[in-house]
N, C-alpha and C. Protein backbone atom coordinates (compact mmCIF):
# COMPACT_ATOMS: atom_id res chain seq x y z
N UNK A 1 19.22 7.91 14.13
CA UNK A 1 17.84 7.90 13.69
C UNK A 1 17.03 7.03 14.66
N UNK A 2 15.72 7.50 15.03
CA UNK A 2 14.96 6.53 15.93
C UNK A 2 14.71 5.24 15.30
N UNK A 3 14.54 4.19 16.35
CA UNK A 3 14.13 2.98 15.81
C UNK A 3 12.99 2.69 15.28
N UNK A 4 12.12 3.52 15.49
CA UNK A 4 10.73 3.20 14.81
C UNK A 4 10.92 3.88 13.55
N UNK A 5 11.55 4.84 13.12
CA UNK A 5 11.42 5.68 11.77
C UNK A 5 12.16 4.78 11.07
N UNK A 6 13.03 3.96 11.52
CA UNK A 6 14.09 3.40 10.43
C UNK A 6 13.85 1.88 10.47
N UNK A 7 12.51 1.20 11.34
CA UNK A 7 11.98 0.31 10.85
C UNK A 7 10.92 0.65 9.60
N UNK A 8 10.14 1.75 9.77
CA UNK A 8 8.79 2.12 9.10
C UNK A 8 9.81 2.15 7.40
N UNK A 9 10.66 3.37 7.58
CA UNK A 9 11.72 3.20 6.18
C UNK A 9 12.26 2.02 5.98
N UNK A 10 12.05 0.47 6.56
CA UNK A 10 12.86 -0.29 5.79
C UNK A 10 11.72 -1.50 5.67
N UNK A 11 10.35 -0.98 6.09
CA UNK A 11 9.27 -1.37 5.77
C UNK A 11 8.12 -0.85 4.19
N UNK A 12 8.98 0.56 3.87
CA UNK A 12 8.98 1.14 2.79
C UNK A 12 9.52 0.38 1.78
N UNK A 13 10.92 0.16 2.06
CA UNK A 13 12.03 -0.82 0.87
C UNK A 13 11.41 -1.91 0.72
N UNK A 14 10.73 -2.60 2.14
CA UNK A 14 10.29 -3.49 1.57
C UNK A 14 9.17 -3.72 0.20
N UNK A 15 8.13 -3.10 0.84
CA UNK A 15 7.24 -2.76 0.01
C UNK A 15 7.24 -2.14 -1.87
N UNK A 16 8.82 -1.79 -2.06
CA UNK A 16 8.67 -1.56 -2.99
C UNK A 16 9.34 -2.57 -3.99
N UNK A 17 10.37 -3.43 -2.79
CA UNK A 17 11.12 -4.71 -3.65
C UNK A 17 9.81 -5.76 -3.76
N UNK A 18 9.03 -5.80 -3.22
CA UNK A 18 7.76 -6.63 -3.00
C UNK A 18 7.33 -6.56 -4.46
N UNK A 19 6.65 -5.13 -4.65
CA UNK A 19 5.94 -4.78 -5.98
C UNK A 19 7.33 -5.06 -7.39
N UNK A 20 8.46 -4.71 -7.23
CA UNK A 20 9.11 -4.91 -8.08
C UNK A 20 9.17 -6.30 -8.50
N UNK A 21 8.95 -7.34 -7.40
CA UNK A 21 9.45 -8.67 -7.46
C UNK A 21 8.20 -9.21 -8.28
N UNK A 22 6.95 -8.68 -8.65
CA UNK A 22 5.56 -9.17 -8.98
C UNK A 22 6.53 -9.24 -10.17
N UNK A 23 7.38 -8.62 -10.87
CA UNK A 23 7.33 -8.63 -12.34
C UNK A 23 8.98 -9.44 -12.62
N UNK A 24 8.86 -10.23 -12.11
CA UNK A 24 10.29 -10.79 -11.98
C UNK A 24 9.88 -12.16 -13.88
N UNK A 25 8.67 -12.52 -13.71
CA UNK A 25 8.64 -13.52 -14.47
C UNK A 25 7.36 -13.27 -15.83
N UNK A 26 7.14 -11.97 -15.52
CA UNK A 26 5.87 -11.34 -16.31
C UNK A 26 6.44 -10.04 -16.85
N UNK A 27 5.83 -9.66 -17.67
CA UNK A 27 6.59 -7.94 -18.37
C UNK A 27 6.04 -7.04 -17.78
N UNK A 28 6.92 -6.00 -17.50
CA UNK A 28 6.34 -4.70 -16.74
C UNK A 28 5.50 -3.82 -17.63
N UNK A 29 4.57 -4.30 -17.70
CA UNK A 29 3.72 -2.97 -18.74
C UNK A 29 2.61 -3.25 -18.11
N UNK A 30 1.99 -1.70 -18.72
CA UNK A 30 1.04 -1.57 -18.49
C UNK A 30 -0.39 -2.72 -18.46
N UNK A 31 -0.31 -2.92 -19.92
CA UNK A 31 -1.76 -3.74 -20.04
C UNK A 31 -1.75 -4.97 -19.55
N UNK A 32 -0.08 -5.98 -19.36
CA UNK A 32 -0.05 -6.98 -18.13
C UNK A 32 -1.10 -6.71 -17.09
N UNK A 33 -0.26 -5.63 -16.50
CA UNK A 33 -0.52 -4.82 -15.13
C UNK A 33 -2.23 -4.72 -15.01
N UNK A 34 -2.41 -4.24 -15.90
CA UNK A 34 -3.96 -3.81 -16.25
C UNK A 34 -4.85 -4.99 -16.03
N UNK A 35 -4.64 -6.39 -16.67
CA UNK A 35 -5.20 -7.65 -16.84
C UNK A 35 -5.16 -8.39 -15.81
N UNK A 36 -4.55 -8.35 -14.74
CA UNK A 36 -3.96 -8.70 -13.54
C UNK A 36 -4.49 -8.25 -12.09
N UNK A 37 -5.81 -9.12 -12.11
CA UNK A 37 -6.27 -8.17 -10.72
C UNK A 37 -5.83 -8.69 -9.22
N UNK A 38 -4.90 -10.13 -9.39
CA UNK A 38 -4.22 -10.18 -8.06
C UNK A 38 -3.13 -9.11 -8.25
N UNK A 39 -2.13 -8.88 -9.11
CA UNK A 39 -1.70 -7.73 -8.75
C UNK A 39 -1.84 -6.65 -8.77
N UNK A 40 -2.58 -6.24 -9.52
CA UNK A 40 -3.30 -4.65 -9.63
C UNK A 40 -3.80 -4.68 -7.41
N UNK A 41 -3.99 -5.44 -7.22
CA UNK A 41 -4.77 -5.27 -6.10
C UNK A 41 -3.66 -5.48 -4.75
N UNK A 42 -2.36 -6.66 -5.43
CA UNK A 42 -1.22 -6.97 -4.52
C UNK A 42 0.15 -5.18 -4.53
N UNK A 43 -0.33 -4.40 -5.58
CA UNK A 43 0.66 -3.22 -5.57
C UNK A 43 -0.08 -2.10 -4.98
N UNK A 44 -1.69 -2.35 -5.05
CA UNK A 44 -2.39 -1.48 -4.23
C UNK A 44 -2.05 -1.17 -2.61
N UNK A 45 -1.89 -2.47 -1.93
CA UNK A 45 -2.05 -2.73 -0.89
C UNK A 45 -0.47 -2.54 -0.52
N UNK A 46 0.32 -2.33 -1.35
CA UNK A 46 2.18 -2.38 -0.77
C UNK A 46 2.13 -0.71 -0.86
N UNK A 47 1.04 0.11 -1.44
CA UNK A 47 1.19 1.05 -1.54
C UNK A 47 0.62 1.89 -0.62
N UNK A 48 -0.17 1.28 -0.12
CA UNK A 48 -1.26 1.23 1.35
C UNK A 48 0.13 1.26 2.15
N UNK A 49 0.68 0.15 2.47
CA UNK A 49 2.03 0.62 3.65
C UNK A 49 3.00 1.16 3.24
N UNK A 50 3.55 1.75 1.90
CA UNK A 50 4.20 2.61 2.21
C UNK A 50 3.30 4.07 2.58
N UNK A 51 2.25 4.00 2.21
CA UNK A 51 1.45 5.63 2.90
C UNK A 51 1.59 5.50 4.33
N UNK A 52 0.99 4.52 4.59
CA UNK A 52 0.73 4.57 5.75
C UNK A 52 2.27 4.63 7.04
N UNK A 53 3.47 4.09 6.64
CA UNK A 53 4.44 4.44 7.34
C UNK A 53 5.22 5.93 6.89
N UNK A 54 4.77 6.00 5.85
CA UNK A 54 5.44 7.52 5.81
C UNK A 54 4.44 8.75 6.36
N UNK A 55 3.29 7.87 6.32
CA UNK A 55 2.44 9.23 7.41
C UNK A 55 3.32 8.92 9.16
N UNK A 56 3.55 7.42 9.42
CA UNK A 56 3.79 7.50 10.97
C UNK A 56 4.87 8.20 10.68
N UNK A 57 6.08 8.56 9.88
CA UNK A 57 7.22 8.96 9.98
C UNK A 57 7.27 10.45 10.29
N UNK A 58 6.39 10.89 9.11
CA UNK A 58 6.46 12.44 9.16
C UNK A 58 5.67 12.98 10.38
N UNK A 59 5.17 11.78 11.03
CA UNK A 59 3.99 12.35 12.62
C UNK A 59 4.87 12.28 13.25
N UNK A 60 5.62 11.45 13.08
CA UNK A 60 7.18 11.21 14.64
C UNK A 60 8.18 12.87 14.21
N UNK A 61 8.65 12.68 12.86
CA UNK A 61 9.72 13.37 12.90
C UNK A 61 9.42 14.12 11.35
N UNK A 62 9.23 15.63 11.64
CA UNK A 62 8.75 16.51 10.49
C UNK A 62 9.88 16.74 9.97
N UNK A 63 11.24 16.42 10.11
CA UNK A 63 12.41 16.80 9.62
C UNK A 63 13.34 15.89 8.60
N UNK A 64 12.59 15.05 8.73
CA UNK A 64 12.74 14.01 7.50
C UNK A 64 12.57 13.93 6.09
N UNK A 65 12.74 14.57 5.16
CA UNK A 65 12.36 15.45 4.07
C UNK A 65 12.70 13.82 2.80
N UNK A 66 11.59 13.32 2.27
CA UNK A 66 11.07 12.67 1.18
C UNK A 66 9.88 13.32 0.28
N UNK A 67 10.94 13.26 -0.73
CA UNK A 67 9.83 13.86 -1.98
C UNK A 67 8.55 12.98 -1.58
N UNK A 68 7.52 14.15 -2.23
CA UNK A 68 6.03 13.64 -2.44
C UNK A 68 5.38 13.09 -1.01
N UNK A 69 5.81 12.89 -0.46
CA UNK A 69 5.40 12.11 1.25
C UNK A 69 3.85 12.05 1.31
N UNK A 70 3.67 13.46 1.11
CA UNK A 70 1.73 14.06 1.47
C UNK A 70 1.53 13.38 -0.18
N UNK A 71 1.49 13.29 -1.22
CA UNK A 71 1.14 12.82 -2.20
C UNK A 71 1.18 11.19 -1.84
N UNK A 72 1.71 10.42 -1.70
CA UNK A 72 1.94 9.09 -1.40
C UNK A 72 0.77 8.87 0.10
N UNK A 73 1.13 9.78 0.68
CA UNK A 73 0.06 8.82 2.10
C UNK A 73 -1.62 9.99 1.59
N UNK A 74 -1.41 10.88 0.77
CA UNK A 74 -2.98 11.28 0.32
C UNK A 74 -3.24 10.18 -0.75
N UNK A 75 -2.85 9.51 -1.49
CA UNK A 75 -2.93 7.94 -2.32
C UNK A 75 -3.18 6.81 -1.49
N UNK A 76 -2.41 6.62 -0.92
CA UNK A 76 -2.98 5.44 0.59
C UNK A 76 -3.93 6.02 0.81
N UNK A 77 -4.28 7.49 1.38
CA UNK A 77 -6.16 7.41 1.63
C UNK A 77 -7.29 7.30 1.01
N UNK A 78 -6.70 7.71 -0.64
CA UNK A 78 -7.11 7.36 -1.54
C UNK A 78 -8.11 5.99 -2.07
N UNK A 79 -6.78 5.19 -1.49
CA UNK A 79 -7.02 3.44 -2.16
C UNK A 79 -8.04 3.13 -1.24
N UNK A 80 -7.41 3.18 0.19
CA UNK A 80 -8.26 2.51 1.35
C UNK A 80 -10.10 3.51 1.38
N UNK A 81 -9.82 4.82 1.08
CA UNK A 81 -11.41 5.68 1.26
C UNK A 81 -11.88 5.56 0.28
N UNK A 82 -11.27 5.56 -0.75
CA UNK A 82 -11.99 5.52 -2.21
C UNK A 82 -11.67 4.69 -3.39
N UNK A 83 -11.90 3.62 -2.82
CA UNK A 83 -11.78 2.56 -3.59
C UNK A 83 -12.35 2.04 -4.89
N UNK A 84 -13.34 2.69 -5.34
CA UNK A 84 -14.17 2.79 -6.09
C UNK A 84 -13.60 3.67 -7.18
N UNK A 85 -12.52 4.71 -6.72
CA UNK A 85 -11.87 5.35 -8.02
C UNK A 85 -10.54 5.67 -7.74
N UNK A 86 -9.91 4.41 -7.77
CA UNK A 86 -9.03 4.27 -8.33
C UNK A 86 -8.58 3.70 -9.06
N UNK A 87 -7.54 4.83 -9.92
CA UNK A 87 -7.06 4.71 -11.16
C UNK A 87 -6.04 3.83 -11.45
N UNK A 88 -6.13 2.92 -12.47
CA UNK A 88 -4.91 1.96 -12.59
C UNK A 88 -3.83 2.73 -13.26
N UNK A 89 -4.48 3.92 -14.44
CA UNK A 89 -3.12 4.92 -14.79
C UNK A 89 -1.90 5.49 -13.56
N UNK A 90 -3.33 6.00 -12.52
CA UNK A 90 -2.27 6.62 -11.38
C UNK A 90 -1.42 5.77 -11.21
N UNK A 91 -2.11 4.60 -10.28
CA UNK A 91 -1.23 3.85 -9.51
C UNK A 91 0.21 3.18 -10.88
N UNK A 92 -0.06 2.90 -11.71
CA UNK A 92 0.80 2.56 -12.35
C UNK A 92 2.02 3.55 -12.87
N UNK A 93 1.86 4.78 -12.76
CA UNK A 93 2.32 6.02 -12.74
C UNK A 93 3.68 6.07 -11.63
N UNK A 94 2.79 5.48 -10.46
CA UNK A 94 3.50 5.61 -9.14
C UNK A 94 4.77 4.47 -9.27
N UNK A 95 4.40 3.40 -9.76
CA UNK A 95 5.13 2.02 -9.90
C UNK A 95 6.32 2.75 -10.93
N UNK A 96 6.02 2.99 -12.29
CA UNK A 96 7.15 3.07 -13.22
C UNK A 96 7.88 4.77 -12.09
N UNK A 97 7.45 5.66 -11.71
CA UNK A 97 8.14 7.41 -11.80
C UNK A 97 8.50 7.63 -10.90
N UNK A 98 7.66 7.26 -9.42
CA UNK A 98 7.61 7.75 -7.97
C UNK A 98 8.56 6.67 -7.48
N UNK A 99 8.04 5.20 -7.52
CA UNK A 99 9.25 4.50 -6.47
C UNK A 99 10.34 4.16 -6.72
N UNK A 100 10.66 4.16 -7.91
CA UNK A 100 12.46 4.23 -7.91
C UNK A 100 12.90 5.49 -7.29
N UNK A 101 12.61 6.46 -7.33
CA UNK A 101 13.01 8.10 -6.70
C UNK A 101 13.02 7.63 -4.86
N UNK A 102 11.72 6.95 -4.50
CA UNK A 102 11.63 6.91 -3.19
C UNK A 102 12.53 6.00 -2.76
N UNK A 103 12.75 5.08 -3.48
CA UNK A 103 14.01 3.78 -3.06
C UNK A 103 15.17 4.55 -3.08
N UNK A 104 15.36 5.31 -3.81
CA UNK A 104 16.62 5.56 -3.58
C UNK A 104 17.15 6.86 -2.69
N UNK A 105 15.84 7.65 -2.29
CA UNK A 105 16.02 8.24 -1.02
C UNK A 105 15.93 7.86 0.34
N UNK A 106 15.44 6.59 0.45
CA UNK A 106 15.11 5.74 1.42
C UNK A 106 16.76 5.05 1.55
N UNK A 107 17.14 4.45 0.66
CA UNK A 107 18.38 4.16 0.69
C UNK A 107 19.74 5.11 1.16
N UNK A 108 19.70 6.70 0.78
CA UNK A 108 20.54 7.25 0.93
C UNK A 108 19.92 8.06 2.30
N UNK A 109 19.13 7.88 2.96
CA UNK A 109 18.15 8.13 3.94
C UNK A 109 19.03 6.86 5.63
N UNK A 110 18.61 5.53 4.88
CA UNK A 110 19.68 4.55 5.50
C UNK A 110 20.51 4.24 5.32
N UNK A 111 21.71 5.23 4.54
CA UNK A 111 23.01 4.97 4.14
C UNK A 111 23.57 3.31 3.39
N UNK A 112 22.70 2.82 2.89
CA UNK A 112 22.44 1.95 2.44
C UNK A 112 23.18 1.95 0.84
């Protein structure tokens, strides 16, 4: 695997142990989540780089097959263009459904 795709993927992992780690000492729910605008705004922005490296990935190498990819980096353009509407349902959507699925293709992605 190239070195830049399999830094950008372990810049992904990061990003999602990042957001996982917000809830290490607080409860994962929603209306926490909701009340919380350093993190509402700290899972925004981890979600910003994972779009944004899975757009460089799929520009380097179209053969790399991760669910949702164009859904995740059309959300990164989302946050960063339209900031003004976004949804804390979505994004919270993405946190509990989408990134455990992506961690663990990212993982079996880096044999990890």
């Amino acid at each position: 695997m190239n070195h830049e795709i399999k830094a950008w993927l372990f810049d992904i992992l990061n990003a999602i142990m990042e957001i996982d780690s917000f809830f290490i000492d607080i409860p994962k729910d929603f209306s926490t989540y909701q009340k919380d605008l350093r993190t509402r705004r700290a899972i925004e922005r981890n979600i910003e780089i994972i779009g944004e490296a899975l757009n460089r990935i799929t520009s380097k190498d179209n053969s790399i097959q991760i669910s949702n990819a164009r859904k995740i980096v059309d959300t990164r353009n989302r946050i960063i263009h339209g900031y003004d509407s976004v949804s804390d349902e979505i994004i919270w959507g993405i946190v509990l459904n989408h990134l455990p699925i992506l961690q663990t293709e990212l993982s079996e992605l880096l044999g990890e």
